[in-house]
Every structure is written in C-alpha cells, then in structure tokens.
Protein backbone atom coordinates (compact mmCIF):
# COMPACT_ATOMS: atom_id res chain seq x y z
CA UNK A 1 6.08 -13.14 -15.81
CA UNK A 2 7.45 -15.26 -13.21
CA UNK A 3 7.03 -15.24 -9.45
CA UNK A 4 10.62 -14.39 -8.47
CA UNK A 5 10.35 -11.19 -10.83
CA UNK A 6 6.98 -10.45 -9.05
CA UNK A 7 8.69 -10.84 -5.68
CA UNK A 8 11.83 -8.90 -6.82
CA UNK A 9 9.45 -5.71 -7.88
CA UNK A 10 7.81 -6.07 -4.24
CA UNK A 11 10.77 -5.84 -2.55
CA UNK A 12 11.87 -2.54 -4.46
CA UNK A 13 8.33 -1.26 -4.00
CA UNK A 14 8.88 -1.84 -0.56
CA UNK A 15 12.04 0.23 -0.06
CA UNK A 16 10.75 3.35 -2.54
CA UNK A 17 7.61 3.59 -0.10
CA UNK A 18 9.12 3.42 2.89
CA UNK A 19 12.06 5.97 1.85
CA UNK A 20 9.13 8.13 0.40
CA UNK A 21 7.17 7.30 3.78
CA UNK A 22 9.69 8.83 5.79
CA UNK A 23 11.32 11.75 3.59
CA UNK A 24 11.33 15.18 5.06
CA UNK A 25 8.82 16.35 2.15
CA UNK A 26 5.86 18.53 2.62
CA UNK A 27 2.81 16.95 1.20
CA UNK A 28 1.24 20.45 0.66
CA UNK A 29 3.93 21.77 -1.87
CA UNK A 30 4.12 18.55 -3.47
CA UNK A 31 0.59 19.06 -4.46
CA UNK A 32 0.18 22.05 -5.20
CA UNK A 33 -2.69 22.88 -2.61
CA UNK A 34 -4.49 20.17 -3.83
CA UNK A 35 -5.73 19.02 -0.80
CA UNK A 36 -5.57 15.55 0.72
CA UNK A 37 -3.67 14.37 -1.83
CA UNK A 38 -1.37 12.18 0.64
CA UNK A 39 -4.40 10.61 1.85
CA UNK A 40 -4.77 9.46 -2.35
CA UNK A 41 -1.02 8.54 -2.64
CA UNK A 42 -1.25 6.12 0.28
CA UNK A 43 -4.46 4.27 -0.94
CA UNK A 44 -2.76 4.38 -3.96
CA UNK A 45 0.46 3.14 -2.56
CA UNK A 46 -0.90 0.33 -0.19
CA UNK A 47 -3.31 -0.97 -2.91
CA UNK A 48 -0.14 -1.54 -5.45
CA UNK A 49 1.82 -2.94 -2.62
CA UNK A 50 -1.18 -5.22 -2.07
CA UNK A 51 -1.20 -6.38 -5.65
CA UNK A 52 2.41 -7.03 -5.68
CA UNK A 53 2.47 -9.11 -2.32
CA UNK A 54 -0.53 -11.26 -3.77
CA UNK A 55 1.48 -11.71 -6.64
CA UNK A 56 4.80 -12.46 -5.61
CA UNK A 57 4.29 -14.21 -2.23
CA UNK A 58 0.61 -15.60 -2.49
CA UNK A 59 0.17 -14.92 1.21
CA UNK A 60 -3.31 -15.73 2.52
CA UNK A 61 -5.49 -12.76 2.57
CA UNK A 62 -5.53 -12.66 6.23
CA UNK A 63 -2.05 -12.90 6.68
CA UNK A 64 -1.58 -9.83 3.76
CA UNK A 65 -3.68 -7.57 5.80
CA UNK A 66 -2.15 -8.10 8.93
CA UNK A 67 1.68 -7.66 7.84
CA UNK A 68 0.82 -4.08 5.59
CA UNK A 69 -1.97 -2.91 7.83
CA UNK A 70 1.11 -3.31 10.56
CA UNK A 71 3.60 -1.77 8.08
CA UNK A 72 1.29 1.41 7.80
CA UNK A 73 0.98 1.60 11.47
CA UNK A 74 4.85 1.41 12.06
CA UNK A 75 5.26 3.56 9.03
CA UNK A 76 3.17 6.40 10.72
CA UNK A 77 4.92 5.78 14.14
CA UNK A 78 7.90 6.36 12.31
CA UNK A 79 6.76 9.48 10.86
CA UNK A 80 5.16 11.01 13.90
CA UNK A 81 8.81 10.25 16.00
CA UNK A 82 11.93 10.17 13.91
CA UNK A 83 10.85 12.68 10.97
CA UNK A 84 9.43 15.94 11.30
CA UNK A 85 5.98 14.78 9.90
CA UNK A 86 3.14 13.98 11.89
CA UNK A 87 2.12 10.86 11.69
CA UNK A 88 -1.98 10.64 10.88
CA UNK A 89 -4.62 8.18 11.55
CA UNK A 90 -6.57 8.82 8.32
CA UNK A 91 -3.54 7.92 6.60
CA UNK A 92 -3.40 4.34 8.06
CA UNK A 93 -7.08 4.56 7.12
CA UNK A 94 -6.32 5.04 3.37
CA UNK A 95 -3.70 2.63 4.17
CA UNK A 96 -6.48 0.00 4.67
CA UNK A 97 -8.89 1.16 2.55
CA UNK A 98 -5.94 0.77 -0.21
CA UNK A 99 -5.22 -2.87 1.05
CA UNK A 100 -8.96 -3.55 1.20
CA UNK A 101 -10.07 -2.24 -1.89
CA UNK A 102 -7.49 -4.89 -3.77
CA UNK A 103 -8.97 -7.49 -2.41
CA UNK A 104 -12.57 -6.10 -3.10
CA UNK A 105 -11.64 -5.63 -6.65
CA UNK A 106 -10.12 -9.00 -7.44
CA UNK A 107 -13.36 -10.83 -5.96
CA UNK A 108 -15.57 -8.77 -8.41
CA UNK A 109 -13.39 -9.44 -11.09
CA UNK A 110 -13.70 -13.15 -10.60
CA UNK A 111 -17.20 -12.65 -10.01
CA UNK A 112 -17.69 -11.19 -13.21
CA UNK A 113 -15.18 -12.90 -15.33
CA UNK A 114 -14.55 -16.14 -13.48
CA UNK A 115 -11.61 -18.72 -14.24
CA UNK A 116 -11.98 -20.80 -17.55
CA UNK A 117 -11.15 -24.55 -16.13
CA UNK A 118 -8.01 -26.03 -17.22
C-alpha cells in the first residue's frame, strides 16, 4: 500500500483517539471491572499510532517519540481540565511504553529476520 494511504489512516487514527481520549466515558463500565484495562487500551493505542506514524511519515525515531510522548501528555492535561476524567500519570506511562515497545519490536524483527539486499 502506498504512503499517502498510510498517512491518510494516521490522520483518522489520530482524530478517533483523541475523540475517544477525551469522551465523558467511564473506563470502569466499559470494562466490565476488569481492572486497568485503560492502562491496556492506551499501550495499545499509542503503539498502533506509533506504527502508523513510522509508516506514513517516516519520522526519525527521536522525533516520533517526542511529538506522541507530547500528544499523551497534552491528551491527559486535557482530560484532567476540560473533561470530567482525571487525567493519570501511569497512563502517559503506557503511553510510552506503547510508543517504546514499537520500536523495540521492529529492531528484533530485523534482528531476527533482517532485509534481503536489493
């Protein structure tokens, strides 16, 4: 698939998160007392987002990290003073973890199964 379409998905991605991000839900009936499952849906969340930057944009690493580790931040400042959710550190922690754990993952996979040369 091509870059733009890559890009295009990110984008949307983008905008569901954030709208989910800052919906008046409550993560505990959402989950049916399963607990901590918001810390799961934000590593999970972050590490897709991850995936689709690197795709789409081929930002740097570095530069990645920086803009969604900031987007988590803002996103949890946004929760903790415009909705009626509190905004948590341990979910800018999955946040990273999320972001981190893409990156982790795509240097074992070259590791493992490197590039055949062209």
């Amino acid at each position: 698939m091509s870059q733009n379409f890559y890009r295009w998905v990110c984008v949307l991605c983008f905008v569901l998160a954030t709208a989910s991000f800052l919906a008046e839900l409550s993560g505990h009936r959402i989950a049916g007392g399963f607990a901590h499952i918001d810390k799961v849906a934000h590593f999970a969340i972050f590490a897709v987002l991850t995936a689709l930057l690197w795709k789409g944009f081929k930002l740097p690493a570095v530069t990645a990290c920086m803009a969604l580790g900031a987007y988590g931040g803002v996103i949890e400042l946004a929760q903790h003073n415009f909705t009626r959710r509190n905004g948590d550190w341990w979910d800018l922690l999955a946040d990273i973890a999320g972001i981190a754990s893409f990156y982790l993952v795509r240097a074992l996979w070259h590791k493992i199964r490197p590039r055949s040369p062209r």
